[in-house]
Protein backbone atom coordinates (compact mmCIF):
# COMPACT_ATOMS: atom_id res chain seq x y z
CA UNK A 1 85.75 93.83 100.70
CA UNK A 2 88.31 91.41 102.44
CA UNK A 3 89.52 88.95 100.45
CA UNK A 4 87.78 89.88 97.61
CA UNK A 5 90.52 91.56 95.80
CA UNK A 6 91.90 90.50 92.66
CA UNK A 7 95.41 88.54 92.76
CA UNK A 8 98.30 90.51 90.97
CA UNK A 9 101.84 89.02 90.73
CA UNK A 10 104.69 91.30 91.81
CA UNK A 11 107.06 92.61 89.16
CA UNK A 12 109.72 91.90 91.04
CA UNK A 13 109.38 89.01 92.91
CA UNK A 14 106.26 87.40 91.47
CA UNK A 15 104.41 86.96 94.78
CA UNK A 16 100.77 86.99 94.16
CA UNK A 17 99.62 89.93 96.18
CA UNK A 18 95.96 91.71 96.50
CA UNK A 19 95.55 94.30 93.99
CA UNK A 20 94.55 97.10 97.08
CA UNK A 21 98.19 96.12 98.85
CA UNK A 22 100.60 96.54 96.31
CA UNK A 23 102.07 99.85 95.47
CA UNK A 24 102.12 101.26 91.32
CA UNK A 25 105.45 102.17 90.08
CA UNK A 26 105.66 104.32 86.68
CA UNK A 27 108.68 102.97 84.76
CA UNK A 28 109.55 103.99 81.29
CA UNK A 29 109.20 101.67 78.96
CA UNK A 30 111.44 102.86 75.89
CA UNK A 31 114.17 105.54 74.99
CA UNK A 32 116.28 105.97 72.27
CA UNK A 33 118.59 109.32 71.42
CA UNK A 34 121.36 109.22 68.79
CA UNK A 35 123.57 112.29 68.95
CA UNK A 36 125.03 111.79 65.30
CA UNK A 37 121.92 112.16 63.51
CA UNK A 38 119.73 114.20 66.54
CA UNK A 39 116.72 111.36 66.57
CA UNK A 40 114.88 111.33 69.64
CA UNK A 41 112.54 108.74 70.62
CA UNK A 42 110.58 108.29 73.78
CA UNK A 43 108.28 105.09 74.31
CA UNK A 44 106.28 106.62 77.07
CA UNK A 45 105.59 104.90 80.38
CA UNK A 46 104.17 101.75 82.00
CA UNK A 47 102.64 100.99 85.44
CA UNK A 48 103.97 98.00 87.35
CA UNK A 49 103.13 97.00 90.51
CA UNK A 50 105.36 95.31 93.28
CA UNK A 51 104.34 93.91 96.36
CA UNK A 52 105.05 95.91 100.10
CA UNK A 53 108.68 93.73 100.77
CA UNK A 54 109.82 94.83 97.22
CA UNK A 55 108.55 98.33 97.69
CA UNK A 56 110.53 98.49 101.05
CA UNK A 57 113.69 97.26 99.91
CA UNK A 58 113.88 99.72 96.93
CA UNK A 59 112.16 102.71 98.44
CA UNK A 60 109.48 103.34 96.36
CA UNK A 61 106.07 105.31 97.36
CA UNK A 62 102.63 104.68 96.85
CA UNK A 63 100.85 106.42 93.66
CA UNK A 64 97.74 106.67 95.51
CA UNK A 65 96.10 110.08 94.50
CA UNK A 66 95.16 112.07 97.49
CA UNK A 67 91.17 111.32 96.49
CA UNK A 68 91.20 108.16 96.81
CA UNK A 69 92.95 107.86 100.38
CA UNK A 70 90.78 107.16 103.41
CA UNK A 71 90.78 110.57 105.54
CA UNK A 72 92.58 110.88 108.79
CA UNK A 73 90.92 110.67 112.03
C-alpha cells in the first residue's frame, strides 16, 4: 500500500526513504589474509540499502529476485 511502507535511512546519504524504493547492496563486511603465516579469514556479507540518487551515482542494480518483480505487460 502507498505510503504505508516502512522508513529506512540510506547508507549513504541518510535520507529516509520507503523500504519498497530503495535498492539492497551486498557489501562484505570483514576480510583478513596474512601471507606470512597463510590465515585466511572472511567475515561474510551484509545488506545495505541506499536510496535511488545514491544508487544512480554509483551504479548499482537492484537485488530484486526475478519472483518477486511485477510481470511485464
Amino acid at each position: 500500500m502507498r505510503g504505508k511502507a516502512k522508513l529506512i535511512s540510506c547508507t549513504y546519504c541518510g535520507r529516509r526513504v520507503p523500504v519498497d524504493k530503495a535498492n539492497r547492496i551486498r557489501t562484505t563486511n570483514f576480510r583478513y589474509s596474512d601471507d606470512r603465516t597463510g590465515l585466511n579469514y572472511f567475515g561474510g556479507f551484509d545488506t545495505a540499502r541506499c536510496c535511488p540518487s545514491c544508487a544512480r551515482h554509483r551504479h548499482v542494480k537492484n537485488l530484486v529476485p526475478m519472483k518477486g518483480r511485477p510481470k511485464r505487460r
